[in-house]
Protein backbone atom coordinates (compact mmCIF):
# COMPACT_ATOMS: atom_id res chain seq x y z
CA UNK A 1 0.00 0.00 0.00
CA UNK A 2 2.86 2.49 0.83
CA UNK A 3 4.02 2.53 -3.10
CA UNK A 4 0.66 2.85 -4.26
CA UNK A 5 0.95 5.87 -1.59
CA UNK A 6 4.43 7.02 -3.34
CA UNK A 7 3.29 6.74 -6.65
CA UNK A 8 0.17 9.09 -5.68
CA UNK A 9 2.09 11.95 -4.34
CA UNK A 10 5.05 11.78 -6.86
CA UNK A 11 2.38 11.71 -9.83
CA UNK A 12 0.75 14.82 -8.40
CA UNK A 13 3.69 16.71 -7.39
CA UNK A 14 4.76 16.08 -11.45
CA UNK A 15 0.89 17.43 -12.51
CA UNK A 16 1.55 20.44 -10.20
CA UNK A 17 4.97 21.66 -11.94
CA UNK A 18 3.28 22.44 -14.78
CA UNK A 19 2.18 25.72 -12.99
CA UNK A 20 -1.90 24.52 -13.63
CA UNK A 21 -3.76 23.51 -10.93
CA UNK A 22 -4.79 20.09 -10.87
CA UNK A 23 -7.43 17.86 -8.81
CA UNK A 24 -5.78 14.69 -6.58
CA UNK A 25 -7.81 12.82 -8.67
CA UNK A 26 -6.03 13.72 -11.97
CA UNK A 27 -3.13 11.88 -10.23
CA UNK A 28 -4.76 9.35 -8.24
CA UNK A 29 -6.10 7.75 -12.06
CA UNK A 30 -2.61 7.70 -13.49
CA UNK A 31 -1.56 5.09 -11.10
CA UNK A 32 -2.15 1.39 -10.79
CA UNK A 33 -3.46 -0.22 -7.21
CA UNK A 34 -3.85 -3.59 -6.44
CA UNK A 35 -7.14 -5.01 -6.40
CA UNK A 36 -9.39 -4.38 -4.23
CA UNK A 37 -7.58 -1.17 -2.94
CA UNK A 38 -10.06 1.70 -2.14
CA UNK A 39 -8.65 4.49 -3.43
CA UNK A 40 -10.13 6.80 -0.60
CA UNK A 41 -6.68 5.54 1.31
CA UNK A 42 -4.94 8.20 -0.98
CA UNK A 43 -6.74 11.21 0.17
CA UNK A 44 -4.50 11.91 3.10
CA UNK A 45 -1.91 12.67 0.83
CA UNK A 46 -3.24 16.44 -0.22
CA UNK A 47 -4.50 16.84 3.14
CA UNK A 48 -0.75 16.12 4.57
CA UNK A 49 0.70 18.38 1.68
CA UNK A 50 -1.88 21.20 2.74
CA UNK A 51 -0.77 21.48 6.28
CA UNK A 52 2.52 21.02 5.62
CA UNK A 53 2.28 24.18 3.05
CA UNK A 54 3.39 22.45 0.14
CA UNK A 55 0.06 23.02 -2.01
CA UNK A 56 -2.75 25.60 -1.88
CA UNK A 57 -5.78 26.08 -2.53
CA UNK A 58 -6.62 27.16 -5.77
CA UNK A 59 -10.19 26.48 -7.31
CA UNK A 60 -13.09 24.37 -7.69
CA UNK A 61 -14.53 21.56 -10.47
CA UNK A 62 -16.60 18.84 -10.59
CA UNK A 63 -15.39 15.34 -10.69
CA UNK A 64 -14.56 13.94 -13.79
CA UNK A 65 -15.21 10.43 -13.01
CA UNK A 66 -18.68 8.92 -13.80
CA UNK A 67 -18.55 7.10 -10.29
CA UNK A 68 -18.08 10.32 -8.60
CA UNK A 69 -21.17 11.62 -10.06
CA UNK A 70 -19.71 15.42 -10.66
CA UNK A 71 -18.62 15.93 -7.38
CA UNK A 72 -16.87 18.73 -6.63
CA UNK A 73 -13.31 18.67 -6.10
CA UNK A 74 -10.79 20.73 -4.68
CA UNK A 75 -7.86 21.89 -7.17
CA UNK A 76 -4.18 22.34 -6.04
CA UNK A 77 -0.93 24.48 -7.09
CA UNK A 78 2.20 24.03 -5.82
CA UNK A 79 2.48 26.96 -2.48
């Protein structure tokens, strides 16, 4: 589970250098997880990298996923 965890946070650190701001979910679907894994593990990831101050808050949109139903989700830039 820790690589899965890894792979998460590297992918959206990468998304974030581009200067756009970018959903955690953008990264969380570039990665692979074993089966069975519920990806809601992942979400303390943006949560640690907003306290810390390494990402801020920087808009709203909805969810892109189907399963997600258009959600709204938080978008991130690098602080």
């Amino acid at each position: 589970m820790a690589n899965s965890h890894l792979e998460a946070e590297s992918e959206f650190l990468r998304l974030l250098r581009s200067g756009h701001p970018f959903a955690f979910e953008d990264a969380a679907k570039l990665i692979r997880t074993p089966e069975g894994f519920d990806g809601r593990a992942l979400g303390a990831i943006p949560a640690r990298m907003h306290r810390d101050g390494e990402i801020v808050k920087a808009g709203y949109r909805t969810s892109e996923s189907a399963k997600h139903h258009a959600v709204i989700k938080q978008l991130w830039r690098l602080a």
